[in-house]
N, C-alpha and C. Protein backbone atom coordinates (compact mmCIF):
# COMPACT_ATOMS: atom_id res chain seq x y z
N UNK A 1 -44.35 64.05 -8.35
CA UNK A 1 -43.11 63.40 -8.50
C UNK A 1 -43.19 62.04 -7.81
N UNK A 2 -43.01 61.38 -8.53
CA UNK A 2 -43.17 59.51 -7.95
C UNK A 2 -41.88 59.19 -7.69
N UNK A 3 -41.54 58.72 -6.47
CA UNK A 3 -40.31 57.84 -6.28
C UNK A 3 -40.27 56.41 -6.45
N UNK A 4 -39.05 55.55 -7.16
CA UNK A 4 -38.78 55.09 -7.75
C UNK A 4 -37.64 54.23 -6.43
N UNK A 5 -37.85 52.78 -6.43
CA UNK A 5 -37.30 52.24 -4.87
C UNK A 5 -36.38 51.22 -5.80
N UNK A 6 -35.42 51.73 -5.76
CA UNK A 6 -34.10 50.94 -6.25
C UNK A 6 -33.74 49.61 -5.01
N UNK A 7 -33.77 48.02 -5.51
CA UNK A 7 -33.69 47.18 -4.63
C UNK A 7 -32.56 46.12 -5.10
N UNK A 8 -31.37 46.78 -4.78
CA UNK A 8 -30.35 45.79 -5.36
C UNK A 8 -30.26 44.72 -5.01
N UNK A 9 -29.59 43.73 -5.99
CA UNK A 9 -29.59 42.19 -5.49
C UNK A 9 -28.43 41.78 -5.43
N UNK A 10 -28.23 41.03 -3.87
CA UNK A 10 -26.76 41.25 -4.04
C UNK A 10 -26.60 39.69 -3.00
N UNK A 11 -25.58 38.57 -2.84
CA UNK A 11 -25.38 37.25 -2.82
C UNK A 11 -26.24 36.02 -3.85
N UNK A 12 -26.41 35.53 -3.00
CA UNK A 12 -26.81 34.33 -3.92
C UNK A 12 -28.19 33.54 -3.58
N UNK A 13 -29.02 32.95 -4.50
CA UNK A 13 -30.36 32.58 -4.19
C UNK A 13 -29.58 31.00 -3.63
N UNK A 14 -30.60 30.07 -3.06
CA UNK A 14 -30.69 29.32 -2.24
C UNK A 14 -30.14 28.00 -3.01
N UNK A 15 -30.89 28.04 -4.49
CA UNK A 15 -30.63 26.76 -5.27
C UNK A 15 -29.35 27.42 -6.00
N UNK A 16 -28.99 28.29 -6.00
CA UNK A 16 -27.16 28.93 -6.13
C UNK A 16 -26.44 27.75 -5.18
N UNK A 17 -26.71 28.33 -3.75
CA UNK A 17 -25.86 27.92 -3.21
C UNK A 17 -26.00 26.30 -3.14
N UNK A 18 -27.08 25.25 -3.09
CA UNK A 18 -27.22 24.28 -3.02
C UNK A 18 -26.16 23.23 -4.14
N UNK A 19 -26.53 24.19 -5.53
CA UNK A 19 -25.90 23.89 -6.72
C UNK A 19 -24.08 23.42 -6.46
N UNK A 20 -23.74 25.06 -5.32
CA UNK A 20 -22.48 24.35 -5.33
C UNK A 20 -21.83 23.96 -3.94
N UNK A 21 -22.66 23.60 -3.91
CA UNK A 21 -22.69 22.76 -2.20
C UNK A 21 -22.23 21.46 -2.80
N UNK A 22 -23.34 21.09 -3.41
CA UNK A 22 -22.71 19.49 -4.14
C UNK A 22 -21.79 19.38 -5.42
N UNK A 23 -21.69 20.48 -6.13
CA UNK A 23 -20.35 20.81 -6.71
C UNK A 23 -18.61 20.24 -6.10
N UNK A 24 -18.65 20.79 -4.47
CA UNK A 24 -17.88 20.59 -3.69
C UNK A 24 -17.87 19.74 -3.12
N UNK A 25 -19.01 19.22 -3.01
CA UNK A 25 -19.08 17.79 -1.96
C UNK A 25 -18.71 16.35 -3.32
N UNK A 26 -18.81 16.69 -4.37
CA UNK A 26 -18.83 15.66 -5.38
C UNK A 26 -16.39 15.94 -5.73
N UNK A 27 -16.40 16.90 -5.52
CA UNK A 27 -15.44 16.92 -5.84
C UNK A 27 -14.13 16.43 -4.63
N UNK A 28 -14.84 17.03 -3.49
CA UNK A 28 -14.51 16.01 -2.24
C UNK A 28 -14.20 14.49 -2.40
N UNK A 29 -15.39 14.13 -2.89
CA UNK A 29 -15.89 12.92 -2.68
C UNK A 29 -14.54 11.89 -3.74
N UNK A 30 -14.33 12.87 -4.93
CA UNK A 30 -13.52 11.80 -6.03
C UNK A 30 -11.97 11.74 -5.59
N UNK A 31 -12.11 13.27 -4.88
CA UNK A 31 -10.51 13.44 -4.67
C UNK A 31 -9.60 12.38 -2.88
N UNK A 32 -10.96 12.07 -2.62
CA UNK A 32 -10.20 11.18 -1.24
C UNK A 32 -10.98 9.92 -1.61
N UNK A 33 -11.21 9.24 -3.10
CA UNK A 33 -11.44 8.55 -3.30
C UNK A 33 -10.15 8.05 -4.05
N UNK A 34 -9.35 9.13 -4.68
CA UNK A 34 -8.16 8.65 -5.62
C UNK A 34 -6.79 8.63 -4.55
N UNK A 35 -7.07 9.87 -3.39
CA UNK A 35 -6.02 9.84 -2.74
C UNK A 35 -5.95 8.21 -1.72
N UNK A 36 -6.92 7.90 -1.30
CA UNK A 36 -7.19 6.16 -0.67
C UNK A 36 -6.33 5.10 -1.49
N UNK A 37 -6.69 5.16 -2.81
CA UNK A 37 -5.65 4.62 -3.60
C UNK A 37 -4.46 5.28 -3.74
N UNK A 38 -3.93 6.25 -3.80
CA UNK A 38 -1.95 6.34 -4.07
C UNK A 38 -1.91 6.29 -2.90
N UNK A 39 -2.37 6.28 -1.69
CA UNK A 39 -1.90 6.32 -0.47
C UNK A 39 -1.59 4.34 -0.47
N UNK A 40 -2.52 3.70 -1.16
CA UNK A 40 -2.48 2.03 -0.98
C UNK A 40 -1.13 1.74 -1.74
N UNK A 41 -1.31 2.59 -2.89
CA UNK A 41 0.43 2.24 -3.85
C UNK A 41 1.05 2.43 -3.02
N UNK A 42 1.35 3.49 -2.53
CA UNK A 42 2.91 4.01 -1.58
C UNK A 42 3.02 3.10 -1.04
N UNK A 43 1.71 2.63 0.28
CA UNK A 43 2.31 1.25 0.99
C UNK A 43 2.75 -0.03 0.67
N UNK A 44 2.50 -0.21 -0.55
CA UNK A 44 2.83 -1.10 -1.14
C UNK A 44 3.51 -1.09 -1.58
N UNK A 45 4.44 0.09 -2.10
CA UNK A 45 5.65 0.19 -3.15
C UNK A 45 7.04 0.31 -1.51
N UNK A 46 6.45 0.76 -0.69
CA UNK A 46 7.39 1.11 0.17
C UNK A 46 7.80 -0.66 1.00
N UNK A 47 6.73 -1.32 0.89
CA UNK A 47 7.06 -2.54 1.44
C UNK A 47 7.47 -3.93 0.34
N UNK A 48 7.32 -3.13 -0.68
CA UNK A 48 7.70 -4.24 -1.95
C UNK A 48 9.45 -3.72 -1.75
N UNK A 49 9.47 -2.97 -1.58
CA UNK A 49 11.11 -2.29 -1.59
C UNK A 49 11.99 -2.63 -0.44
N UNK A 50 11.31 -3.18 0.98
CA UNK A 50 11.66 -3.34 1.87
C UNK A 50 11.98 -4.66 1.74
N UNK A 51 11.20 -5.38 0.90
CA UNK A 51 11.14 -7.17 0.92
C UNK A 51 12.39 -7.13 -0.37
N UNK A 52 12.31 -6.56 -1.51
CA UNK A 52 13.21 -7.18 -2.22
C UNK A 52 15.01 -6.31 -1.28
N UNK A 53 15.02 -5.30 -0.95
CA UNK A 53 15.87 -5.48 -0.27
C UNK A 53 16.06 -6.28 1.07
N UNK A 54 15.40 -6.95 1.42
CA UNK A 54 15.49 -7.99 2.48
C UNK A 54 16.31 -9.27 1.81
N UNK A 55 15.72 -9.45 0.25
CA UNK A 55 16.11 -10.57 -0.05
C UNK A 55 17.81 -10.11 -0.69
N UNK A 56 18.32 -9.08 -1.30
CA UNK A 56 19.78 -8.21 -1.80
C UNK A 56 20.60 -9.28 -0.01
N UNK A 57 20.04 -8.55 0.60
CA UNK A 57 20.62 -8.61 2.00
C UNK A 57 21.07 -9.61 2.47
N UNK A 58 19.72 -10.70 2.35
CA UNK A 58 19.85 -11.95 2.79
C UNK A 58 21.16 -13.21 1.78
N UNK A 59 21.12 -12.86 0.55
CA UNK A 59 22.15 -13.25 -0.51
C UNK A 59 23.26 -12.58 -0.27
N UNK A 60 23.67 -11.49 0.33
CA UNK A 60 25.23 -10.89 0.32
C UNK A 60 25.31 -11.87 1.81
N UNK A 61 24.78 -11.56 2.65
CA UNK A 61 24.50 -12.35 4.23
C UNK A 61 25.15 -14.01 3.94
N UNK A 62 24.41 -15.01 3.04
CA UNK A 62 24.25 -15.79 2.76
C UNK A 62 25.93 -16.01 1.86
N UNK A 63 27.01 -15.50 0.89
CA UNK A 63 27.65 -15.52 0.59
C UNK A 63 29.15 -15.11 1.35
N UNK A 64 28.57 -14.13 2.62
CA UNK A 64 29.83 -14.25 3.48
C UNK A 64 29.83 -15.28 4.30
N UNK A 65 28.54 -15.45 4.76
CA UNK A 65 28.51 -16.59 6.16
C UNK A 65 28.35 -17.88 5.86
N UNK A 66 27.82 -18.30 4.27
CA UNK A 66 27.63 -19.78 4.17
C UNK A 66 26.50 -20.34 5.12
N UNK A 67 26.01 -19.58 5.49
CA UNK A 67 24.51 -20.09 5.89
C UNK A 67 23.73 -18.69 6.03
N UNK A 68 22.50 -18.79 6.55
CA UNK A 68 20.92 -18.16 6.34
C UNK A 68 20.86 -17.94 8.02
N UNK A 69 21.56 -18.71 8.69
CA UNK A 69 21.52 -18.89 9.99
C UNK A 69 21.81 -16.91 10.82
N UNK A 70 21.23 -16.64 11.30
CA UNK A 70 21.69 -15.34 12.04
C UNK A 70 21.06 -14.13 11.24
N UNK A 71 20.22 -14.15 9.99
CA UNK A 71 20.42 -13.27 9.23
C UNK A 71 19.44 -12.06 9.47
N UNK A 72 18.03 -13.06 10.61
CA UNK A 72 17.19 -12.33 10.90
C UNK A 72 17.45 -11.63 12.34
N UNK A 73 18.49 -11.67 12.91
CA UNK A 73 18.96 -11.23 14.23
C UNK A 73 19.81 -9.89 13.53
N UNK A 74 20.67 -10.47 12.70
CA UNK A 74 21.34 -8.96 11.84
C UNK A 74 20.98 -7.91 11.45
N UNK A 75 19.85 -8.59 10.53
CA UNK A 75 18.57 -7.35 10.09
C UNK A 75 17.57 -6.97 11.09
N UNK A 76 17.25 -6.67 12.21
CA UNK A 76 15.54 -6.77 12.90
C UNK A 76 14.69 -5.62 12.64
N UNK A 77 14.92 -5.07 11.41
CA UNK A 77 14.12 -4.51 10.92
C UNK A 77 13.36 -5.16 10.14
N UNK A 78 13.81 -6.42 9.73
CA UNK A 78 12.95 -7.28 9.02
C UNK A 78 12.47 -8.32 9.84
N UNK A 79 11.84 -7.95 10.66
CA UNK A 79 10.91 -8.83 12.08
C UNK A 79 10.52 -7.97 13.19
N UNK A 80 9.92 -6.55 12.25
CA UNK A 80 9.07 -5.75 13.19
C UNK A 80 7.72 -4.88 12.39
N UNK A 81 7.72 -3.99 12.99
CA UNK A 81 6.30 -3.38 12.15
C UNK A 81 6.97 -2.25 11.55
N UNK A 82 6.63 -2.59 10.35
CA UNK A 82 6.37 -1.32 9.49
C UNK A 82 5.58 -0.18 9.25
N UNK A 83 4.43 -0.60 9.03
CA UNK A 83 3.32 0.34 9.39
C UNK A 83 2.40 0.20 9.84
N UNK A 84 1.11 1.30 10.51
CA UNK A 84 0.13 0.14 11.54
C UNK A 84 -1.04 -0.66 10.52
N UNK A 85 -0.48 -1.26 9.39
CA UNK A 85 -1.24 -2.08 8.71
C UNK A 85 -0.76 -2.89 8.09
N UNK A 86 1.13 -2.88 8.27
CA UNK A 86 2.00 -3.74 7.72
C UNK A 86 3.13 -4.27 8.63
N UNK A 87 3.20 -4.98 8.90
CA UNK A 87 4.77 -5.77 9.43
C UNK A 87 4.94 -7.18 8.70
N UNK A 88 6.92 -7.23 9.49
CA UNK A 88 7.44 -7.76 8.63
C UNK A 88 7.95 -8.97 9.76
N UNK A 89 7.63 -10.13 9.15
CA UNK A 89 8.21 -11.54 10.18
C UNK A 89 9.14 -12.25 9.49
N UNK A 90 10.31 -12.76 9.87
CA UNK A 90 11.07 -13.23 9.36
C UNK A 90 12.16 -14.42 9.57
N UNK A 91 12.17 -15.56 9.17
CA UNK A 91 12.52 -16.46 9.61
C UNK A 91 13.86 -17.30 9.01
N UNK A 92 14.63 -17.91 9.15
CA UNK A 92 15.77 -18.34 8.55
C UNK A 92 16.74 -19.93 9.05
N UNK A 93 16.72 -20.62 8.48
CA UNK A 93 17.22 -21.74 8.35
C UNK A 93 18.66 -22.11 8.04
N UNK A 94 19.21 -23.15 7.92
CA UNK A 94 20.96 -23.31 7.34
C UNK A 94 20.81 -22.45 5.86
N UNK A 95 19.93 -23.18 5.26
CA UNK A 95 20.05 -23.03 3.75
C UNK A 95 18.47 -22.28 3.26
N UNK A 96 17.63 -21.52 3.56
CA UNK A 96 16.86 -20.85 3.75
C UNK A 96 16.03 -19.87 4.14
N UNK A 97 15.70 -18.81 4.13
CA UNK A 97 15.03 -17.56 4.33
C UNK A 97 13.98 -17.29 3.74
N UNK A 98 13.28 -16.43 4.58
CA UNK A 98 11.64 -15.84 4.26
C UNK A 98 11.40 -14.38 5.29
N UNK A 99 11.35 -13.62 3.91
CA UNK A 99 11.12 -12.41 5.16
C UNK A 99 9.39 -12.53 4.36
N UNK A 100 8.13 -11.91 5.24
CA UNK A 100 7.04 -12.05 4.88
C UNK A 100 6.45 -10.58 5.25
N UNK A 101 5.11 -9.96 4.56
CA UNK A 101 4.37 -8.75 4.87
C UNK A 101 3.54 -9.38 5.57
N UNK A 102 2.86 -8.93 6.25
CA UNK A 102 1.33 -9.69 6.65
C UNK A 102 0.73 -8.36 6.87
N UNK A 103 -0.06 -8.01 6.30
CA UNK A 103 -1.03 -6.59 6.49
C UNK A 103 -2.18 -7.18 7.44
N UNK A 104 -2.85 -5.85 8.14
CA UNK A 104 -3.56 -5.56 8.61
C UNK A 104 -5.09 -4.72 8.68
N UNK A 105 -5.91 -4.62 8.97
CA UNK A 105 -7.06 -3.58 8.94
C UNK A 105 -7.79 -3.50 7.01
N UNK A 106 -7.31 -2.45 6.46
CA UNK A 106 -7.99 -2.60 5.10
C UNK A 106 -6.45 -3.22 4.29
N UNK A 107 -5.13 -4.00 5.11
CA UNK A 107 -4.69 -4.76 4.36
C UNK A 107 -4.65 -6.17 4.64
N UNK A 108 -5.78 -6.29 5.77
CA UNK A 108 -5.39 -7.90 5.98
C UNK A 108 -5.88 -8.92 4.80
N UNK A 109 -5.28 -10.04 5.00
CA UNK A 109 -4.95 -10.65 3.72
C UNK A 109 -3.94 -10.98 3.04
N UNK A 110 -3.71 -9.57 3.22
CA UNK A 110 -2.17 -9.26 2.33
C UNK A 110 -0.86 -10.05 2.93
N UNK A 111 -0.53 -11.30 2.10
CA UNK A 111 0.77 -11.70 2.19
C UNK A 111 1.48 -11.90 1.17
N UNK A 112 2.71 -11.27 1.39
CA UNK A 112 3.70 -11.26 0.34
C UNK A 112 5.13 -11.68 0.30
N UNK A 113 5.95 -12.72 0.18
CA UNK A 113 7.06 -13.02 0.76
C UNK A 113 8.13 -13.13 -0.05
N UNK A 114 9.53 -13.15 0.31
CA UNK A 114 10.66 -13.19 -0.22
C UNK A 114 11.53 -14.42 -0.09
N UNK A 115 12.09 -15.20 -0.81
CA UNK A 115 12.73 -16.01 -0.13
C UNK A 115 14.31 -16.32 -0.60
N UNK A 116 14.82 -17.33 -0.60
CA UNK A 116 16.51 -17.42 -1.49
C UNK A 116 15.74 -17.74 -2.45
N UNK A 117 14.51 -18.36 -3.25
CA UNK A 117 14.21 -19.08 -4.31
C UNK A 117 13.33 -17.52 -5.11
N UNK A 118 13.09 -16.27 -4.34
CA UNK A 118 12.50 -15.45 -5.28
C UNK A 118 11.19 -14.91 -4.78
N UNK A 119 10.50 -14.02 -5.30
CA UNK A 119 9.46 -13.11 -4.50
C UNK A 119 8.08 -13.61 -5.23
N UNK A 120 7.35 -14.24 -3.89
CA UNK A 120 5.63 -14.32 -4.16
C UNK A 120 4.74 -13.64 -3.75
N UNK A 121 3.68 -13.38 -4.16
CA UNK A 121 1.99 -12.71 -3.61
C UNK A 121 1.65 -14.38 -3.23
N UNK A 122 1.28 -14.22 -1.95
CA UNK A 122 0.56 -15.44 -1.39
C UNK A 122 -1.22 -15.14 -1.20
N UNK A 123 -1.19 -14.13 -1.17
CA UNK A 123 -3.01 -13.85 -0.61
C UNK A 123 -3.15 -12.23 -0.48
N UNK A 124 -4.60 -11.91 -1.05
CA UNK A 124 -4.43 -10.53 -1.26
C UNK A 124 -5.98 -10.11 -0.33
N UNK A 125 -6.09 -8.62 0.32
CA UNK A 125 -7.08 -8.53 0.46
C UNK A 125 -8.39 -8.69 -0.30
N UNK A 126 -10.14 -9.04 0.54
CA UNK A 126 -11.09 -9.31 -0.01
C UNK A 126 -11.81 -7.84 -1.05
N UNK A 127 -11.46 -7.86 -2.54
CA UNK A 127 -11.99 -7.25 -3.63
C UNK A 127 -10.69 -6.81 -4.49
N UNK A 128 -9.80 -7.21 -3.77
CA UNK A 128 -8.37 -6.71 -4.38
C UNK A 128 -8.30 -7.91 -5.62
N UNK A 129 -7.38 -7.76 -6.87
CA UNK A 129 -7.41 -8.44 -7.70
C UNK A 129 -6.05 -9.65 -7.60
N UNK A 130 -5.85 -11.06 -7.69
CA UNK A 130 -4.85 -11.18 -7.35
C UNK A 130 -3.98 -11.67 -8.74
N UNK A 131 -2.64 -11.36 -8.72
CA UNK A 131 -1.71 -11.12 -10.08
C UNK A 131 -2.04 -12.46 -10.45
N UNK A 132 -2.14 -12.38 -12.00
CA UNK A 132 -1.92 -13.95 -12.51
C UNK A 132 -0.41 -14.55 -12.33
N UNK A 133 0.16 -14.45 -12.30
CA UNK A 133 1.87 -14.64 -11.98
C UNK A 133 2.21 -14.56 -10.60
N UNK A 134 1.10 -14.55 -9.71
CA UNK A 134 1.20 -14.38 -8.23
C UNK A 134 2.58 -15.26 -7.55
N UNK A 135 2.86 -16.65 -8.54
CA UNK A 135 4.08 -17.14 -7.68
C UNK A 135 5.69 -16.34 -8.21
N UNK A 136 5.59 -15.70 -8.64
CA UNK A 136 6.60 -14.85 -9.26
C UNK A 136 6.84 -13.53 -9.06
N UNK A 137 5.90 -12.95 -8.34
CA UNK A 137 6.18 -11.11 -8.59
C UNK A 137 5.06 -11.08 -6.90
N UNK A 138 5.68 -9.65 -6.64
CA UNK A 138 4.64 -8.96 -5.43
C UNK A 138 3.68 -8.44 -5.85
N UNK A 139 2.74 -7.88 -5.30
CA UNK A 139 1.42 -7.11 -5.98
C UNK A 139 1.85 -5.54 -5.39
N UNK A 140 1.69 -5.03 -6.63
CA UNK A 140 1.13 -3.22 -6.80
C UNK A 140 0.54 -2.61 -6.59
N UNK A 141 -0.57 -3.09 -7.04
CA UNK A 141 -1.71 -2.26 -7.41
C UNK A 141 -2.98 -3.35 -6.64
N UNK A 142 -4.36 -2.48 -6.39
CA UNK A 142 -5.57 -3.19 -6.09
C UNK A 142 -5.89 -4.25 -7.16
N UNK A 143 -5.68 -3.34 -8.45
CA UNK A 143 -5.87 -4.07 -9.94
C UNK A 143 -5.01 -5.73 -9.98
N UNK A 144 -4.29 -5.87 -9.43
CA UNK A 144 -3.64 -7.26 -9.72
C UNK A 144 -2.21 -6.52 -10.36
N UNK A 145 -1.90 -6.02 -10.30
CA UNK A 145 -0.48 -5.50 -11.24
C UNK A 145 0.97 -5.77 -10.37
N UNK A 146 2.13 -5.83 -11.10
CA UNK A 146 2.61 -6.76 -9.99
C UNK A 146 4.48 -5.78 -10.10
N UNK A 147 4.95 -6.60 -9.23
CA UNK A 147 6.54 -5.79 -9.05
C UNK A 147 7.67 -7.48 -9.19
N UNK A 148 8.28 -7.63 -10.04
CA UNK A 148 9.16 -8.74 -10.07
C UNK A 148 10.67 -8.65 -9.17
């Protein structure tokens, strides 16, 4: 009578697991590559929103008081930091206002301003695209895409 040595196989061979080692590491890799970008929209949509309501503000401001004068002492949220890669400086005259972004770190570069005459992209970070209409609208997107 011959015995017969049953040798089950049981996990995974080596180029198994290698296979989805980089399976995971590739999928890593795309997903905090896309989240880097909506995380750049948000900041940008959240400070495009901050500037055109700076400028709502500065025009109701501007129609009770007959001047621009005081407007950045009223608001001082619009002459502090926003986020640690964005703040907001802001300056005001008889007949004039400018609230401005000035980014920092992976947004320096970035200036974007508001004024009584209307909202510009002045300078965008280095690889970022900058809007063709840059004296007219804020920037959106890395792409050049813009917010009027």
């Amino acid at each position: 009578m011959a015995y017969r040595i049953v040798v089950a196989k049981f996990g995974f061979t080596l180029p198994e697991l290698l296979v989805s080692i980089v399976i995971i590491a590739m999928l890593i890799g795309s997903s905090v590559t896309f989240y880097g970008g909506y995380r750049i929209r948000a900041d940008l949509s959240e400070a495009n929103s901050h500037l055109l309501h700076a400028q709502v503000l500065a025009r109701k401001y501007f129609t009770s008081a007959h001047t621009y004068i005081g407007f950045c002492a009223t608001y001082p949220e619009f002459s502090s930091v926003m986020t640690s890669k964005l703040r907001f400086t802001c300056s005001e005259d008889r007949n004039c206002f400018r609230v401005r972004i000035i980014g920092s770190g992976s947004f320096s570069l970035l200036k974007s301003l508001v004024s009584e005459t209307g909202v510009r992209t002045i300078s965008v970070p280095t690889g970022w695209t900058m809007p063709t209409n840059a004296s007219k609208c804020l920037i959106a997107t890395k792409k050049g895409d813009c917010v009027s």
